[in-house]
Protein backbone atom coordinates (compact mmCIF):
# COMPACT_ATOMS: atom_id res chain seq x y z
CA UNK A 1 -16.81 0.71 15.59
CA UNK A 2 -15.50 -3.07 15.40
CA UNK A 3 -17.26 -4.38 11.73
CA UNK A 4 -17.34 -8.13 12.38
CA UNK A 5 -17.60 -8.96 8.57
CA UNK A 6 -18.88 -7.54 4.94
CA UNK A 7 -21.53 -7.96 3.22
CA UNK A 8 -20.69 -7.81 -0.43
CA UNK A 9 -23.22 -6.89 -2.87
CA UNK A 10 -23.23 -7.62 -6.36
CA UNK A 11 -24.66 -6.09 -9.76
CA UNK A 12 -25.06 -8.02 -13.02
CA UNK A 13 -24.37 -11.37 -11.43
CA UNK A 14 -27.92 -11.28 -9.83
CA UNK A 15 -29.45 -11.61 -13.29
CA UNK A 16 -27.54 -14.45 -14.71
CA UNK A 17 -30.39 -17.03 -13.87
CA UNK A 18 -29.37 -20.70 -13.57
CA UNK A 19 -25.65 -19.55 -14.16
CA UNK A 20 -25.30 -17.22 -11.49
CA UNK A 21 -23.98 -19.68 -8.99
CA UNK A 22 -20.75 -20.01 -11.49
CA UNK A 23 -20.19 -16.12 -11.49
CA UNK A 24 -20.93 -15.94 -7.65
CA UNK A 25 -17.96 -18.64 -7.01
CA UNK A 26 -15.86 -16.90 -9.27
CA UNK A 27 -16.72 -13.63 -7.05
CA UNK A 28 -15.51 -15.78 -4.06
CA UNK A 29 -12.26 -16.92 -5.63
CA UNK A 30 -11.45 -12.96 -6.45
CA UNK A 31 -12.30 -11.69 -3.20
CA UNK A 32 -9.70 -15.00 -1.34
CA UNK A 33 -7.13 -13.24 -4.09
CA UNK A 34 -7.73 -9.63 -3.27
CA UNK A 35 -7.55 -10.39 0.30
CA UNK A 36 -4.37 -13.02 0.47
CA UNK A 37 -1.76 -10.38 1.47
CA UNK A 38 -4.02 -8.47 3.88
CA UNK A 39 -3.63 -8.86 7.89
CA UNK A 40 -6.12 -10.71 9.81
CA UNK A 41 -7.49 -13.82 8.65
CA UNK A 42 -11.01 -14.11 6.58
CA UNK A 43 -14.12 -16.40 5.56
CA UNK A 44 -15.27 -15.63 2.26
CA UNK A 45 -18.47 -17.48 1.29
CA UNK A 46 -22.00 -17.84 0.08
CA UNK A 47 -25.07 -18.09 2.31
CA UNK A 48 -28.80 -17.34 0.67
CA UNK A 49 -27.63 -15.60 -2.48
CA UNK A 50 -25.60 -13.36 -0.80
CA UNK A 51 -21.58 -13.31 -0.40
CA UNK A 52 -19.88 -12.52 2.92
CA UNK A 53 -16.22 -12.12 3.99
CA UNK A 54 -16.45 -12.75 7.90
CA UNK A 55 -13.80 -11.24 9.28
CA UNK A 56 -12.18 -13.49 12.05
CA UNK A 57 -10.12 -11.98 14.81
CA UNK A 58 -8.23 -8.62 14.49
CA UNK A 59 -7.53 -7.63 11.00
CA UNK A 60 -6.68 -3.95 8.71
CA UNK A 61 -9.84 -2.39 8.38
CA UNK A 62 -8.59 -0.10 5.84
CA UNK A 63 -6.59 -2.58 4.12
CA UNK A 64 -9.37 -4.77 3.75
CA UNK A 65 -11.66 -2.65 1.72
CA UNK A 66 -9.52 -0.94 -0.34
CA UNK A 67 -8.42 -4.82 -1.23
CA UNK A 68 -12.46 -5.50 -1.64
CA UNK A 69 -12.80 -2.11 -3.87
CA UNK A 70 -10.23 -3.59 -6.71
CA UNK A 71 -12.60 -7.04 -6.77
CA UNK A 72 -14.51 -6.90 -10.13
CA UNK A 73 -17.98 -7.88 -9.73
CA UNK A 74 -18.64 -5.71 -6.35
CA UNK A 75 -20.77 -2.95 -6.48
CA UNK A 76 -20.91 -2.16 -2.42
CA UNK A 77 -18.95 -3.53 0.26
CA UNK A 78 -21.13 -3.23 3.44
CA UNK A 79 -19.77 -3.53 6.97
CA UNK A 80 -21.24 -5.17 9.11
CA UNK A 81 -21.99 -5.64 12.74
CA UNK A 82 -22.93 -9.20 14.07
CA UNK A 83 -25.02 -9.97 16.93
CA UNK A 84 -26.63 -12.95 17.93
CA UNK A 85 -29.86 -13.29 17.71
CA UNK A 86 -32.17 -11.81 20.46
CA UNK A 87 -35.36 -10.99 21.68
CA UNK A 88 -36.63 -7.51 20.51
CA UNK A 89 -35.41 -5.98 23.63
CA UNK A 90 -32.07 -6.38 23.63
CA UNK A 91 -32.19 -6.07 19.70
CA UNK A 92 -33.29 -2.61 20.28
CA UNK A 93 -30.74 -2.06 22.62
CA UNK A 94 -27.48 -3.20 19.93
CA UNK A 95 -29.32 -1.00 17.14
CA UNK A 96 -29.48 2.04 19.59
CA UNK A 97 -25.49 1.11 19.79
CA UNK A 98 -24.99 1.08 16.82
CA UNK A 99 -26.73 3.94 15.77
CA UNK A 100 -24.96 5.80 18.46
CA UNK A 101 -21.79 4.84 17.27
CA UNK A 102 -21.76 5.28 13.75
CA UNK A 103 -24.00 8.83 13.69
CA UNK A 104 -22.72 10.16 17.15
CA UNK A 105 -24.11 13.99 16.00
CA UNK A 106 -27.92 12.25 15.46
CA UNK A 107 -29.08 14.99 12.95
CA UNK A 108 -30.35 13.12 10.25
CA UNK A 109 -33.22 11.22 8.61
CA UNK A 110 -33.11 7.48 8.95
CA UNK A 111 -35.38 4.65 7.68
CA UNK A 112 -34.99 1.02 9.13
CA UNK A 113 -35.35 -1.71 6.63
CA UNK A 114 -35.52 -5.14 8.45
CA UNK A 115 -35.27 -8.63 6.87
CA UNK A 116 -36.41 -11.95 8.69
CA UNK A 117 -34.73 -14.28 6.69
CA UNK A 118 -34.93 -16.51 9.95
CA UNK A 119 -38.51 -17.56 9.70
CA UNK A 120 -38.42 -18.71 13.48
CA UNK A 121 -37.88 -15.20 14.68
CA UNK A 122 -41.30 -14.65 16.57
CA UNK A 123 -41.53 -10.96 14.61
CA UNK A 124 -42.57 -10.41 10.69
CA UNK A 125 -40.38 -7.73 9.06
CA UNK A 126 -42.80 -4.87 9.51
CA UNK A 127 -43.47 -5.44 12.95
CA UNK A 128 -38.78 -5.29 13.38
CA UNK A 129 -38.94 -1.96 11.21
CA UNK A 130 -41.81 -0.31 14.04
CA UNK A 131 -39.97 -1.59 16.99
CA UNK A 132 -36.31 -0.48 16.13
CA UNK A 133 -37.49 2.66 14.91
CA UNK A 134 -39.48 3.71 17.55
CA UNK A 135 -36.65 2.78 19.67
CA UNK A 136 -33.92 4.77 17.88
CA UNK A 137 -36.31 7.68 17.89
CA UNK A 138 -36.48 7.31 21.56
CA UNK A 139 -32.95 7.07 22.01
CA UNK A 140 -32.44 10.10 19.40
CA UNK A 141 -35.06 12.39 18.94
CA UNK A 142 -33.43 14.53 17.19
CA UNK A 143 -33.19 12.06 14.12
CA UNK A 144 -36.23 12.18 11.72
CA UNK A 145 -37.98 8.97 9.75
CA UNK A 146 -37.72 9.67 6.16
CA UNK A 147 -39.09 6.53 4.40
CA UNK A 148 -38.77 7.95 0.90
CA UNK A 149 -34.97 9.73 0.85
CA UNK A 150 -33.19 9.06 4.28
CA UNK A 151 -29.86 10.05 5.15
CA UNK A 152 -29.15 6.54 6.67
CA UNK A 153 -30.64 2.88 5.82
CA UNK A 154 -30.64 1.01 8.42
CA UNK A 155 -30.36 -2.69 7.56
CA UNK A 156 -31.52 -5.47 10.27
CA UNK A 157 -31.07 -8.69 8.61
CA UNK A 158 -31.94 -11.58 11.06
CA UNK A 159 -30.66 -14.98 10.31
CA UNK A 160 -28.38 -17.52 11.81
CA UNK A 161 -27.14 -14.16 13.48
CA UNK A 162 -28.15 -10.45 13.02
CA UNK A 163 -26.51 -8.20 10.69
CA UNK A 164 -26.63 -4.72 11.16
CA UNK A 165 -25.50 -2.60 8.63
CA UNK A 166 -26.21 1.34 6.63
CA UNK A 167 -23.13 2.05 4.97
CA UNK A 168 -21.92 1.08 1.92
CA UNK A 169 -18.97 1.63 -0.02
CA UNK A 170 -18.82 1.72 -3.66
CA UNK A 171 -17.12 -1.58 -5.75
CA UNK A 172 -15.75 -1.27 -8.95
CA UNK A 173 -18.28 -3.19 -10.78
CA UNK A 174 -18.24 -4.98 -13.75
CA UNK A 175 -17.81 -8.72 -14.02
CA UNK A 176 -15.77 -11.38 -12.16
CA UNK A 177 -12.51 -12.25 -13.99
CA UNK A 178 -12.17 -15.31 -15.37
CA UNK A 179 -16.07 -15.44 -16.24
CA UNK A 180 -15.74 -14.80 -20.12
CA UNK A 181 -12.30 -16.59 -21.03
CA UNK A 182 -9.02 -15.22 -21.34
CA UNK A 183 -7.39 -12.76 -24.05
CA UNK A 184 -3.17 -11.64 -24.45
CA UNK A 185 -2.53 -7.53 -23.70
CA UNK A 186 0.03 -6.18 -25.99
CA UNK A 187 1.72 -4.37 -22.70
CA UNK A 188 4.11 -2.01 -23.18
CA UNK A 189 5.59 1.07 -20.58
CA UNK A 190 3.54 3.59 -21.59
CA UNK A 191 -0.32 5.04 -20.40
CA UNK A 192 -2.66 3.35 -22.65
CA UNK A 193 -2.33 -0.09 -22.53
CA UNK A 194 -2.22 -1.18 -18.77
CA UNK A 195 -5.70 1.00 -18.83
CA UNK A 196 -6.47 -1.37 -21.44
CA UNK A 197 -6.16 -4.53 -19.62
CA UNK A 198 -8.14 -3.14 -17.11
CA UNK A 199 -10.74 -1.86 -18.64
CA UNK A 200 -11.01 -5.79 -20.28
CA UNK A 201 -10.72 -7.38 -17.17
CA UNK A 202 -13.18 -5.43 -15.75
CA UNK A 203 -15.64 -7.50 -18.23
CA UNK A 204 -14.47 -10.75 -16.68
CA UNK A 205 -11.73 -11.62 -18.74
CA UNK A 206 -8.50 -13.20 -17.81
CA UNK A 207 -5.21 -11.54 -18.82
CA UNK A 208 -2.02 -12.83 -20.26
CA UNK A 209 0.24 -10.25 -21.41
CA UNK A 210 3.41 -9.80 -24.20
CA UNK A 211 5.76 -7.00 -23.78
CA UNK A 212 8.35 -6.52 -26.85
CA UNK A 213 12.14 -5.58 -25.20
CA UNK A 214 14.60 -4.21 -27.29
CA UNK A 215 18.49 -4.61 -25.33
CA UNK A 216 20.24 -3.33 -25.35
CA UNK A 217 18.79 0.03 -27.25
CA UNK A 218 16.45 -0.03 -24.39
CA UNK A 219 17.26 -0.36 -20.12
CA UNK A 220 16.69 -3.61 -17.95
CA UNK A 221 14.94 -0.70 -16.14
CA UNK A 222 12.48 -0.13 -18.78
CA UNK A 223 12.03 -4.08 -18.94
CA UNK A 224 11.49 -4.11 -14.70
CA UNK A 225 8.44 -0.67 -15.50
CA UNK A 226 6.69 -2.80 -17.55
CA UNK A 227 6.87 -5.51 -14.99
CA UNK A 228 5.54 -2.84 -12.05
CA UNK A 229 2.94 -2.15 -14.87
CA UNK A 230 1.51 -5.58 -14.83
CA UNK A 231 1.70 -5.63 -11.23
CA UNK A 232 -0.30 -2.90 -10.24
CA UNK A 233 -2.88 -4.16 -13.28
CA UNK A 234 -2.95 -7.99 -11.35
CA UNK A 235 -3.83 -5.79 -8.31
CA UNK A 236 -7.54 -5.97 -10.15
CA UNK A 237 -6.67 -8.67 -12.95
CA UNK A 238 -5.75 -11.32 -10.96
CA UNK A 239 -2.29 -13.47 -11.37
CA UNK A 240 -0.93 -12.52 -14.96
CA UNK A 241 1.79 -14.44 -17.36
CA UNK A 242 3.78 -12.13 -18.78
CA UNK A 243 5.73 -13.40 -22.17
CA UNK A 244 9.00 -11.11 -22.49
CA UNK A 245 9.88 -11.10 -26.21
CA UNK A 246 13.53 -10.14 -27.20
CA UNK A 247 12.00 -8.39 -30.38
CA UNK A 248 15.80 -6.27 -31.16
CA UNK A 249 16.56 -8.41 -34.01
CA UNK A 250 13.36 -7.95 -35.81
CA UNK A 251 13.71 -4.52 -35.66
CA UNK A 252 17.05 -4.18 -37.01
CA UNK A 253 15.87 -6.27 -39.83
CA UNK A 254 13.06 -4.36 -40.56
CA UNK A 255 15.36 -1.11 -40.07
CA UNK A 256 17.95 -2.34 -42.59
CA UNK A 257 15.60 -3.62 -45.60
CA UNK A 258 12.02 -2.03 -45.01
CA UNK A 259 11.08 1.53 -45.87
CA UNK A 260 11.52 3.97 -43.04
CA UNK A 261 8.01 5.45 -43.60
CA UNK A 262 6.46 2.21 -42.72
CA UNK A 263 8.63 0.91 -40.00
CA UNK A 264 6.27 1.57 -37.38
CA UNK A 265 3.56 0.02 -39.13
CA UNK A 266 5.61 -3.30 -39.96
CA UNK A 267 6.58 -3.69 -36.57
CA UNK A 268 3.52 -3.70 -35.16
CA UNK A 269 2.18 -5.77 -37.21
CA UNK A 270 5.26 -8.52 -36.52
CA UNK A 271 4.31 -7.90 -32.95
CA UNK A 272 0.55 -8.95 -33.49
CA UNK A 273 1.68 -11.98 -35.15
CA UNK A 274 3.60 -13.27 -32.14
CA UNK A 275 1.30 -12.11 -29.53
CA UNK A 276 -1.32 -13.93 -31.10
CA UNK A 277 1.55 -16.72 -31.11
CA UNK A 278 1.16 -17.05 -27.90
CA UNK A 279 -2.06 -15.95 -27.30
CA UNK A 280 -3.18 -19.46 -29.24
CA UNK A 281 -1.09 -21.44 -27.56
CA UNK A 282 -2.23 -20.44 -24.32
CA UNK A 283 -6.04 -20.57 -25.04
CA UNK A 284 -6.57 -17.34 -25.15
CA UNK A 285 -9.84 -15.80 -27.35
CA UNK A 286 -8.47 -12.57 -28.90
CA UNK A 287 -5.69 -9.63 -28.56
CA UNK A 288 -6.38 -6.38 -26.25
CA UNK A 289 -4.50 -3.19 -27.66
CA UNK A 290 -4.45 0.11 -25.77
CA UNK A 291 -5.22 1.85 -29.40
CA UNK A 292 -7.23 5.01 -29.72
CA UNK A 293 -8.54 6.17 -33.08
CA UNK A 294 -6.22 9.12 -34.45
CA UNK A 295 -3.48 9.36 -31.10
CA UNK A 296 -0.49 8.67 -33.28
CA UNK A 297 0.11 8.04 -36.89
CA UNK A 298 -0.23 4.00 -36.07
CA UNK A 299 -2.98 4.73 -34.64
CA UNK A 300 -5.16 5.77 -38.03
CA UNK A 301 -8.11 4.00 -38.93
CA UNK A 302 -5.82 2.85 -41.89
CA UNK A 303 -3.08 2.08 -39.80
CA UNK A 304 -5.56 -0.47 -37.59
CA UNK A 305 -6.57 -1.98 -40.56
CA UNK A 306 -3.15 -2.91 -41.40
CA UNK A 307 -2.11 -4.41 -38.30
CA UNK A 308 -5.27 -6.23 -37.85
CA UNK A 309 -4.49 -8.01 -41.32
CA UNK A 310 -2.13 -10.12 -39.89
CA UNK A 311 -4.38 -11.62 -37.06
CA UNK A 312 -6.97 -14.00 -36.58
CA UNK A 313 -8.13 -13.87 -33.65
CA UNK A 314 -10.03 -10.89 -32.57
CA UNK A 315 -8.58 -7.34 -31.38
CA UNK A 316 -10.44 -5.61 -28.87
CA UNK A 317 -9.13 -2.23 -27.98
CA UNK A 318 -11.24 -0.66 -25.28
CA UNK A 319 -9.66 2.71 -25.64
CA UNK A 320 -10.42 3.04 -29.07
CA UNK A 321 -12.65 6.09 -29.15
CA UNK A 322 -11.00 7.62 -25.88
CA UNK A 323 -8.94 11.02 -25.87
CA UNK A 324 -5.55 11.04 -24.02
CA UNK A 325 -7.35 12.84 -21.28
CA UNK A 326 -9.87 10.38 -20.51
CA UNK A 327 -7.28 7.58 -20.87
CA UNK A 328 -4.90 9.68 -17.84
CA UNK A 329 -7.67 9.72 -16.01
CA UNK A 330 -8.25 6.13 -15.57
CA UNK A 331 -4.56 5.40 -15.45
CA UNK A 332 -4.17 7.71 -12.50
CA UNK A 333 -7.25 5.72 -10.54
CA UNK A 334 -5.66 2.74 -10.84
CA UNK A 335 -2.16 4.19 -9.77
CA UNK A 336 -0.35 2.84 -12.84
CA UNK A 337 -0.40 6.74 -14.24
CA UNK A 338 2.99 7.56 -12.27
CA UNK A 339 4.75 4.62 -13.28
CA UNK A 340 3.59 4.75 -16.69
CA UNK A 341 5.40 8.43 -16.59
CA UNK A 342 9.17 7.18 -15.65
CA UNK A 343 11.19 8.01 -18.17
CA UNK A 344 12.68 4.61 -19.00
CA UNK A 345 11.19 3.83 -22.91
CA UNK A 346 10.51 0.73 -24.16
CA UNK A 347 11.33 1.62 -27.66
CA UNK A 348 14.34 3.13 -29.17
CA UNK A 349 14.25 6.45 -30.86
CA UNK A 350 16.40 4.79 -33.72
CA UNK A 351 14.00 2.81 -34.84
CA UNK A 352 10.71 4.83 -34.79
CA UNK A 353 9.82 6.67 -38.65
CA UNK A 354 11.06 10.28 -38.53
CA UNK A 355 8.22 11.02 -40.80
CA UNK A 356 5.82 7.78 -40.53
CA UNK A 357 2.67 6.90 -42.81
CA UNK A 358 -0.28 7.41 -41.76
CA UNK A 359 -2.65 5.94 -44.65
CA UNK A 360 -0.77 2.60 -45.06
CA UNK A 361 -1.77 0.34 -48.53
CA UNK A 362 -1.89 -2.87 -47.03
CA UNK A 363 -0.52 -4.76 -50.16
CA UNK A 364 2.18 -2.06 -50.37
CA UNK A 365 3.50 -3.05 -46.81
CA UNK A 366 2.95 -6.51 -47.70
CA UNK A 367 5.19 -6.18 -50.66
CA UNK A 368 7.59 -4.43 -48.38
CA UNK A 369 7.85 -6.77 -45.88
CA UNK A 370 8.55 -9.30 -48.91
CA UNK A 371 12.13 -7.98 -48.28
CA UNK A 372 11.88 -10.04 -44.84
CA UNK A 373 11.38 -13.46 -46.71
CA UNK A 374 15.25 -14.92 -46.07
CA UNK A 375 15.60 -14.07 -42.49
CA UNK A 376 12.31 -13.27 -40.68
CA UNK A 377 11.12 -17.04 -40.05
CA UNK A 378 14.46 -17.46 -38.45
CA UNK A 379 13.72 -14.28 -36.49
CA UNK A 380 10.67 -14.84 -35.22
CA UNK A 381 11.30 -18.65 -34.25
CA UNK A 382 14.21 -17.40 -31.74
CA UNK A 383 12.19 -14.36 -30.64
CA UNK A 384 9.40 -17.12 -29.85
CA UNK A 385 11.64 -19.51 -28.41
CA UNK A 386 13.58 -17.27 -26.21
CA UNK A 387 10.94 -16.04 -24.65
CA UNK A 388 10.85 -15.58 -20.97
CA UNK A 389 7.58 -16.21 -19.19
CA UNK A 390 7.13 -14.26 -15.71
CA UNK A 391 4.01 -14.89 -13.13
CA UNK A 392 3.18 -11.56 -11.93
CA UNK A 393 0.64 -11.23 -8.87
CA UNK A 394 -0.05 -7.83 -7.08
């Protein structure tokens, strides 16, 4: 079967009222990105409240929908067959041929669901759904009608042309990116956060992301992970800025005149304050963590409350009341699981607590980190200014 284009159906965007034409362009604008790499050449657009990607020429079938099934904002990709528009006896005769091809065994229920968008077409809708039934009956009588439960839905859409379509293939949902602002992922090489960023972009939000390196205690390997990470994340995120912080300096400080119980928790919460550095600079309307309630001793409820002291903006963490197994789960959908895996960490044994707290007093790390005061501006000016910014697209 040769699918001429797809009809791409859409969830909460059809209840967004006089706003819904700025979530259905953003749709559009995913879809041209999802589809920029694939073979064959495509017409995304809008035509009656509905979205289309005409397919033009020869292109990757396959290709093409797994690119439309990492487009937030789809809920069903449709293929569909284009005719032009006929009088009801050939029409019969392409939905026989269709029929034919796509259910060559027959044995199954089948309902035909016709829409005259076309107004000038000579039939109304009910008279199209007796016609082309009757006629696939004839054609196959060993398919049943089954108005209430069918096996297939046969969709007859007349307008400019006729679309013929019954399958369709499940869309990831959610929102459109880039319909509710932009936020900075704390990225690092392990599971949990690029899950994170996905799990927030799938709301519509745009992703920037900071990813602490620590040379040379850790690999230019463990550096190039993280950047594999955020690739296979832009696969559904869209284009993504990734800050690289040289955050070794820090560390050592912290090592050298901090308490060892709390080093974890310090450092985290020096890494909040310059992701949120940059996620202010850049616009962006809160922090996204990969954090899940009790995983690790950072990790405590106390432990969140500490880091989140030294923030303004808002923290979302959309793993927060996920186990580890949940959390896999979704990492090994969206195939970041077996890079997350390598075994190339992106922080140095030496400089995580042998025996960490796990019920920090924020004004006791406060007065710890009081120990910081001569160098740590210094610090964390040349760990902001040395930054290096990398555009990341899948």
């Amino acid at each position: 079967m040769t699918f001429h284009s797809f009809l791409i159906k859409y969830g909460e965007i059809g209840i967004k009222g006089k706003n819904r034409y700025l979530f259905e362009d953003a749709l559009v604008r995913q879809i041209r990105y999802a589809l920029k790499n694939v073979d064959g050449e495509f017409l995304v657009h809008k035509c009656h409240g509905r979205v289309y990607v005409d397919c033009e020429g020869a292109y990757d079938y396959e290709e093409t929908v797994e690119s439309l099934k990492k487009v937030f904002g789809i809920v069903g990709i449709c293929p569909v067959v284009r005719k032009q528009v006929k009088e009801i006896e050939e029409l019969k005769k392409d939905v026989v041929a269709y029929v034919g091809e796509m259910y060559p065994d027959g044995d199954r229920t089948f309902k035909v669901e016709a829409r005259r968008a076309n107004k000038r077409y000579p039939m109304n809708s009910m008279e199209i759904n007796c016609e082309l039934g009757e006629a696939v009956l004839d054609a196959y009588p060993q398919m049943k009608v089954d108005v209430h439960t069918p096996d297939v839905r046969l969709n007859v859409e007349i307008r400019e042309e006729v679309y013929i379509y019954s399958e369709i293939i499940p869309g990831p949902g959610g929102m459109p990116v880039g319909t509710n602002g932009s936020a900075m992922l704390l990225l690092s090489g392990g599971i949990d956060s690029p899950v994170a960023g996905y799990m927030i972009a799938k709301r519509g939000v745009e992703i920037e992301a900071t990813y602490f390196h620590a040379p040379p205690y850790t690999s230019e390997r463990a550096k190039e992970k993280v950047v594999d990470l955020a690739r296979l994340v832009s696969k559904y995120a869209g284009p993504i800025r990734l800050h690289v912080v040289n955050f070794t300096d820090i560390q050592l400080a912290i090592y050298e005149k901090c308490p060892h119980d709390e080093l974890t928790i310090i450092m985290r919460r020096y890494m909040m304050r310059i992701a949120e550095h940059f996620a202010k600079k850049d616009g962006c309307l809160g922090l996204i963590t990969g954090e899940s309630i009790g995983q690790v001793a950072s990790q405590t409820m106390q432990s969140l409350a500490a880091t989140n002291a030294v923030c303004t903006l808002p923290v979302y963490r959309p793993l927060i009341g996920f186990d580890k197994r949940e959390i896999v789960e979704i990492s090994e959908k969206i195939d970041t699981y077996e890079t997350s895996i390598q075994p190339f960490e992106d922080c140095c044994t030496i400089f995580v607590a042998k025996h960490p707290v796990t019920k920090p007093n924020v004004e006791r790390i406060e007065k710890s980190e009081l120990n910081l005061t001569e160098v740590i501006d210094d610090l964390m000016k040349t760990a902001v200014e040395t930054a290096e910014v990398i555009r990341i697209e899948a």
